[in-house]
Protein backbone atom coordinates (compact mmCIF):
# COMPACT_ATOMS: atom_id res chain seq x y z
CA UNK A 1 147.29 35.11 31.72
CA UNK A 2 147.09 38.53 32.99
CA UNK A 3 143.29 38.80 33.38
CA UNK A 4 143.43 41.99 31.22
CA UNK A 5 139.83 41.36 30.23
CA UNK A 6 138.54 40.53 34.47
CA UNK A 7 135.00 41.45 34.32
CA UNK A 8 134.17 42.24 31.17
CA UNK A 9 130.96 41.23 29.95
CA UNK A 10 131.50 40.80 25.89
CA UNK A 11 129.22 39.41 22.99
CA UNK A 12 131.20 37.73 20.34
CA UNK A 13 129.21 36.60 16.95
CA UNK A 14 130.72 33.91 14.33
CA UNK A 15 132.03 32.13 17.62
CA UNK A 16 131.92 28.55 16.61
CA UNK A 17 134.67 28.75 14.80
CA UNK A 18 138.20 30.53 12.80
CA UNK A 19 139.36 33.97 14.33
CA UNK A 20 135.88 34.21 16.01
CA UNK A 21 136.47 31.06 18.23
CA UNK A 22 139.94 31.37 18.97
CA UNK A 23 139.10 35.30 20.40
CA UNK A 24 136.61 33.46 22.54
CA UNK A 25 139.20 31.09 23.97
CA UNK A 26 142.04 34.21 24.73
CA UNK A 27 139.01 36.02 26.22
CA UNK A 28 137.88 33.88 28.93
CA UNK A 29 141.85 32.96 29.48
CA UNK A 30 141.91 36.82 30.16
CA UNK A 31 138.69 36.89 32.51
CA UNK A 32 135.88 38.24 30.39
CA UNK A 33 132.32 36.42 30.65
CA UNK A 34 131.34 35.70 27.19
CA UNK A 35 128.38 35.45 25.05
CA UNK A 36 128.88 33.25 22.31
CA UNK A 37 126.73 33.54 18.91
CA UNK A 38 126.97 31.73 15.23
CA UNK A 39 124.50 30.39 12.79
CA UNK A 40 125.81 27.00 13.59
CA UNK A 41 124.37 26.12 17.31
CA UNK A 42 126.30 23.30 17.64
CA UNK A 43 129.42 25.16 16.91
CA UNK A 44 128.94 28.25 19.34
CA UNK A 45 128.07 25.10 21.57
CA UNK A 46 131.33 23.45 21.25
CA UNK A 47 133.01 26.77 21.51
CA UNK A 48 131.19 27.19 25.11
CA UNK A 49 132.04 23.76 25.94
CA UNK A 50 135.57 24.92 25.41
CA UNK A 51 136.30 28.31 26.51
CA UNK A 52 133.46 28.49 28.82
CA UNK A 53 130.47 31.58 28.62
CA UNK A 54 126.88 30.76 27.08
CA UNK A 55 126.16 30.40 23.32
CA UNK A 56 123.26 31.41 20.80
CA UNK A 57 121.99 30.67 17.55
CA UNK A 58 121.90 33.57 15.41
CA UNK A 59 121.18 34.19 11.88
CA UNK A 60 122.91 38.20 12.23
CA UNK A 61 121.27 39.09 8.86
CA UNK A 62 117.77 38.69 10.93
CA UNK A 63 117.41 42.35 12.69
CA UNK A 64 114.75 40.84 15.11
CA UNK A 65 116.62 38.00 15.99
CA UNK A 66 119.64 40.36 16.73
CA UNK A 67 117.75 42.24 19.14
CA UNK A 68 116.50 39.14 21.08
CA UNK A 69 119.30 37.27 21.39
CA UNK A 70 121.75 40.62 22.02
CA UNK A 71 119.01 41.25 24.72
CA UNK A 72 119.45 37.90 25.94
CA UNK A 73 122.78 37.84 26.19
CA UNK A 74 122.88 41.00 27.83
CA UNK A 75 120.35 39.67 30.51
CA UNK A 76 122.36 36.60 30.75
CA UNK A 77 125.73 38.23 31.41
CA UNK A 78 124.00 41.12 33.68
CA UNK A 79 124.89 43.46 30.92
CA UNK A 80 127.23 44.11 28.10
CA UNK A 81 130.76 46.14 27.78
CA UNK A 82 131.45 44.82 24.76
CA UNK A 83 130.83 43.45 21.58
CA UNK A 84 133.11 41.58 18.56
CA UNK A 85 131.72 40.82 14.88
CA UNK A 86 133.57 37.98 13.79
CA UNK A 87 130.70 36.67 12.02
CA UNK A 88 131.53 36.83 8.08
CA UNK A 89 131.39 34.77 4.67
CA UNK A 90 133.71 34.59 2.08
CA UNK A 91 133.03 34.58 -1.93
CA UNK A 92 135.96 34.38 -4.50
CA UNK A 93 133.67 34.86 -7.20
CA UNK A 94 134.79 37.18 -10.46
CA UNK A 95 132.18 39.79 -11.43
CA UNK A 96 131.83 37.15 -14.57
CA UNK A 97 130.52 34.21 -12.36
CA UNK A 98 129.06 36.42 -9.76
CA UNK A 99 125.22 36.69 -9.38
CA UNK A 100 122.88 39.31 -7.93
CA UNK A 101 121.76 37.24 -4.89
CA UNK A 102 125.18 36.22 -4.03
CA UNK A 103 126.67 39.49 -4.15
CA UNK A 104 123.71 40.51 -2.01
CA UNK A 105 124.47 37.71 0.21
CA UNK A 106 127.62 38.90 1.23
CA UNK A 107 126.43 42.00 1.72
CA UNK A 108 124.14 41.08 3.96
CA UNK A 109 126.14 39.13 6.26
CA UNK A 110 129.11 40.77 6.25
CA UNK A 111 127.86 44.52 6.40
CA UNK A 112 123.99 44.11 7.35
CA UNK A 113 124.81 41.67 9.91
CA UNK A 114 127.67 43.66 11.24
CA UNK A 115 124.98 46.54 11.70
CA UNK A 116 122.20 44.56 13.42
CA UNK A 117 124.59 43.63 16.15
CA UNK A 118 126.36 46.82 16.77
CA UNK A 119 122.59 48.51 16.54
CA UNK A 120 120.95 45.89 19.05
CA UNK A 121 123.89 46.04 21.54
CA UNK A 122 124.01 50.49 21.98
CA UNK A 123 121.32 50.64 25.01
CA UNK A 124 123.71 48.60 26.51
CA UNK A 125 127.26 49.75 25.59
CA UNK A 126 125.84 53.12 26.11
CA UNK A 127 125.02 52.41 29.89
CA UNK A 128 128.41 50.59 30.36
CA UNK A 129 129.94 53.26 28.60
CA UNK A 130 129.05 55.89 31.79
CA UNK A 131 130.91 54.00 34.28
CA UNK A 132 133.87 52.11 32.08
CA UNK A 133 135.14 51.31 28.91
CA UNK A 134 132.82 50.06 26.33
CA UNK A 135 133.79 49.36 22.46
CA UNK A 136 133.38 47.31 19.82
CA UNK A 137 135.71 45.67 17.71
CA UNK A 138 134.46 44.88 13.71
CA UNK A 139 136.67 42.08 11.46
CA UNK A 140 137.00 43.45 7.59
CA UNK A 141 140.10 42.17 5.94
CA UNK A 142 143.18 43.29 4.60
CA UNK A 143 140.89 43.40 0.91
CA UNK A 144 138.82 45.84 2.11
CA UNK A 145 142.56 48.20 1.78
CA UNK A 146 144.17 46.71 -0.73
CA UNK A 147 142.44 44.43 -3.01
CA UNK A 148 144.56 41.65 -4.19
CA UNK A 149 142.38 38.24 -5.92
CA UNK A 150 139.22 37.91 -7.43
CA UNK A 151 136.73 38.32 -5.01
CA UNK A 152 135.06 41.95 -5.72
CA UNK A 153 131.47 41.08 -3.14
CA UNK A 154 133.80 40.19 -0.28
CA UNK A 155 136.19 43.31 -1.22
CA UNK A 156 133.29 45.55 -1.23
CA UNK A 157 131.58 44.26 1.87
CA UNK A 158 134.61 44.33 4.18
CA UNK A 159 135.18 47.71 2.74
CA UNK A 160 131.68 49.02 3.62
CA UNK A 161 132.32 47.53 7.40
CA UNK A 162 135.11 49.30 7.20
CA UNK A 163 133.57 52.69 6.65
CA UNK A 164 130.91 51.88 8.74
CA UNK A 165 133.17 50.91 11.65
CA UNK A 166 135.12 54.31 11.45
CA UNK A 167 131.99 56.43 10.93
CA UNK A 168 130.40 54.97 14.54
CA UNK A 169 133.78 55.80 16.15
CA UNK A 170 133.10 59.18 15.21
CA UNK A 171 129.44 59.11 16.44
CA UNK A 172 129.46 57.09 19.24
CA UNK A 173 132.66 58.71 20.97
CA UNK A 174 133.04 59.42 23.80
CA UNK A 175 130.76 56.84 25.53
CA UNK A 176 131.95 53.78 23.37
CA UNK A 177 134.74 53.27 21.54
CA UNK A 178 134.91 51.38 17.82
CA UNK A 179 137.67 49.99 16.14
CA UNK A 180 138.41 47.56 13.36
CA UNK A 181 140.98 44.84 12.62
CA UNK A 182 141.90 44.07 9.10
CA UNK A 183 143.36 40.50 9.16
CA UNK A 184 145.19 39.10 6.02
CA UNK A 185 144.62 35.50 4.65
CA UNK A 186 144.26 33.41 7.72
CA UNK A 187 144.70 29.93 8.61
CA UNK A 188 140.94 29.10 9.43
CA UNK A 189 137.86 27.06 7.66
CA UNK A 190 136.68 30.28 5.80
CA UNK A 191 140.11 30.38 4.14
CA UNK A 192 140.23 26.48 3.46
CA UNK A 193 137.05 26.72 1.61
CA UNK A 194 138.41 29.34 -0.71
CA UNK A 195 141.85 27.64 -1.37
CA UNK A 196 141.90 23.94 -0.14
CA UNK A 197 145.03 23.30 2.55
CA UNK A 198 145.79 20.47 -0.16
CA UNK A 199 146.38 22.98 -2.99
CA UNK A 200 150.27 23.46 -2.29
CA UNK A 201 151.11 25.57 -5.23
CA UNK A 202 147.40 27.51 -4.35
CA UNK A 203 148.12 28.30 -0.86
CA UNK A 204 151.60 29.45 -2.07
CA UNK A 205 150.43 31.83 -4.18
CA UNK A 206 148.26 33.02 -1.35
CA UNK A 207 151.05 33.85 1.16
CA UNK A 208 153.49 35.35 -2.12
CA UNK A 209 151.57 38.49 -1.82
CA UNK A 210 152.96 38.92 1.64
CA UNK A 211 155.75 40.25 2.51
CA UNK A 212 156.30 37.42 5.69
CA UNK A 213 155.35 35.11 2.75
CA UNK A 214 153.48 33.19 4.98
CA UNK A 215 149.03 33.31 6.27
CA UNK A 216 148.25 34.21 9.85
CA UNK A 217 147.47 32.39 12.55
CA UNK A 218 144.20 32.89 14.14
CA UNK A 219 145.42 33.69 17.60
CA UNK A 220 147.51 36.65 16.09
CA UNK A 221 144.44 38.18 14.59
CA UNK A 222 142.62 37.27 18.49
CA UNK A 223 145.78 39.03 20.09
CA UNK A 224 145.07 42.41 18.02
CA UNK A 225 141.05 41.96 19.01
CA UNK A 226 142.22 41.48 22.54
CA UNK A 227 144.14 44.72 22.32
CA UNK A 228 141.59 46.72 20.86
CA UNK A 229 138.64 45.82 23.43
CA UNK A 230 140.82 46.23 26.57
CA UNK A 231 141.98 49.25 28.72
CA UNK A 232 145.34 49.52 26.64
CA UNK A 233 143.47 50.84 24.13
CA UNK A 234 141.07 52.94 25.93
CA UNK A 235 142.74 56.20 24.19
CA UNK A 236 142.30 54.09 20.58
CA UNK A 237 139.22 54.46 18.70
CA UNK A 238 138.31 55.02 14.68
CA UNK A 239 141.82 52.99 13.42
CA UNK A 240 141.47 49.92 10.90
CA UNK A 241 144.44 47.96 11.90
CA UNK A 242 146.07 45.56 9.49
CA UNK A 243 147.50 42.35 10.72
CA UNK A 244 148.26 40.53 7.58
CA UNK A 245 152.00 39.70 7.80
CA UNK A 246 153.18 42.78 6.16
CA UNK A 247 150.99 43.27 2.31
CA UNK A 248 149.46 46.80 2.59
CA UNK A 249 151.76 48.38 5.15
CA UNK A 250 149.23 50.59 6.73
């Protein structure tokens, strides 16, 4: 590896497993020291075991928590440079089966959880930001541009990151730069639990919709994270970039 990451000090949330965990393994391959954070402790346990850095337990919908353990992880890793929200559920729901508290769920997670971190983490990124290159990289998804199955909470909460991730470009520039990768359908247990790896015709339908007819891999959607936190990018901030084997076209 080319070390394009050497000394970067970075803060990666739904770690333990799917595009979160497989970023976490290209990182350290590429020299950053990593702070690894899911709900599931054993998970962001095994993902330290593998790719090396320090894991957390972290409920990201819990703005206290967020604070403490971002502090923590910034103490840990003698600051922070930058920070990835891979941390995300998926619901398939139609409106007709879809209830308030699940819709708020998602929400929560996947937008409010997406804010806690980048909130906690600014004292730091700000301070990093004076000397190098700080940023943060959000995960929406390819429905949050072009909406294709049933699904309207997860739609409208990867949307919303969206947004929020292009609004905080525009705030937080110069001193920290904010980006956001779109990935289509991708091969990882979030995806399995929507359409089972055993539903042929299901996962078939999936990939139709694309024009490489085919889901992504996890380590192409870590390969466009990697791009977006490291010095190549340092003149990129504000885009939504789609890696989703060729459905929207953006």
């Amino acid at each position: 590896m080319s070390e394009r990451l050497k000394g970067r000090k970075i803060l990666i949330t739904g770690a333990g497993s799917g595009i979160g965990r497989e970023t976490a393994e290209i990182f350290a391959r590429e020299g950053a020291a990593l702070a690894l954070v899911d709900l599931d402790v054993a998970a962001a346990e095994a993902t330290a075991k593998a790719a090396g850095g320090t894991s957390y337990g972290l409920d990201v919908t819990d703005a206290a928590a967020a604070e403490k353990v971002v502090a923590q992880a910034a103490a840990d890793l003698g600051g922070l440079d930058g920070i990835v929200n891979s941390a995300g559920i998926l619901t398939m729901a139609s409106i007709d089966d879809l209830g308030t508290e699940e819709f708020r769920k998602v929400l929560d997670v996947n937008v409010l959880g997406t804010f806690n971190i980048c909130k906690a983490a600014l004292p730091y990124l700000r301070e990093a930001g004076k000397t190098g290159d700080a940023a943060i990289v959000n995960i929406a998804s390819a429905q949050a541009l072009s909406p294709s199955l049933t699904g309207s909470a997860y739609a409208a909460s990867k949307a919303a990151a969206m947004m929020f991730s292009k609004s905080i470009a525009k705030e937080l520039a110069p001193e920290i730069r904010v980006n956001v990768i779109c990935p289509g359908a991708t091969v990882t247990p979030m995806t399995d639990a929507g359409v089972s790896p055993d539903d042929v015709e299901g996962r078939a339908a999936l990939a139709s919709v694309y024009a490489m007819k085919r889901l992504c891999e996890p380590d192409q959607i870590a390969n466009g994270i990697l791009f977006l936190m490291s010095q190549e990018a340092s003149a990129v901030t504000g885009i939504a970039l789609a890696i989703d084997n060729g459905r929207t076209y953006h």
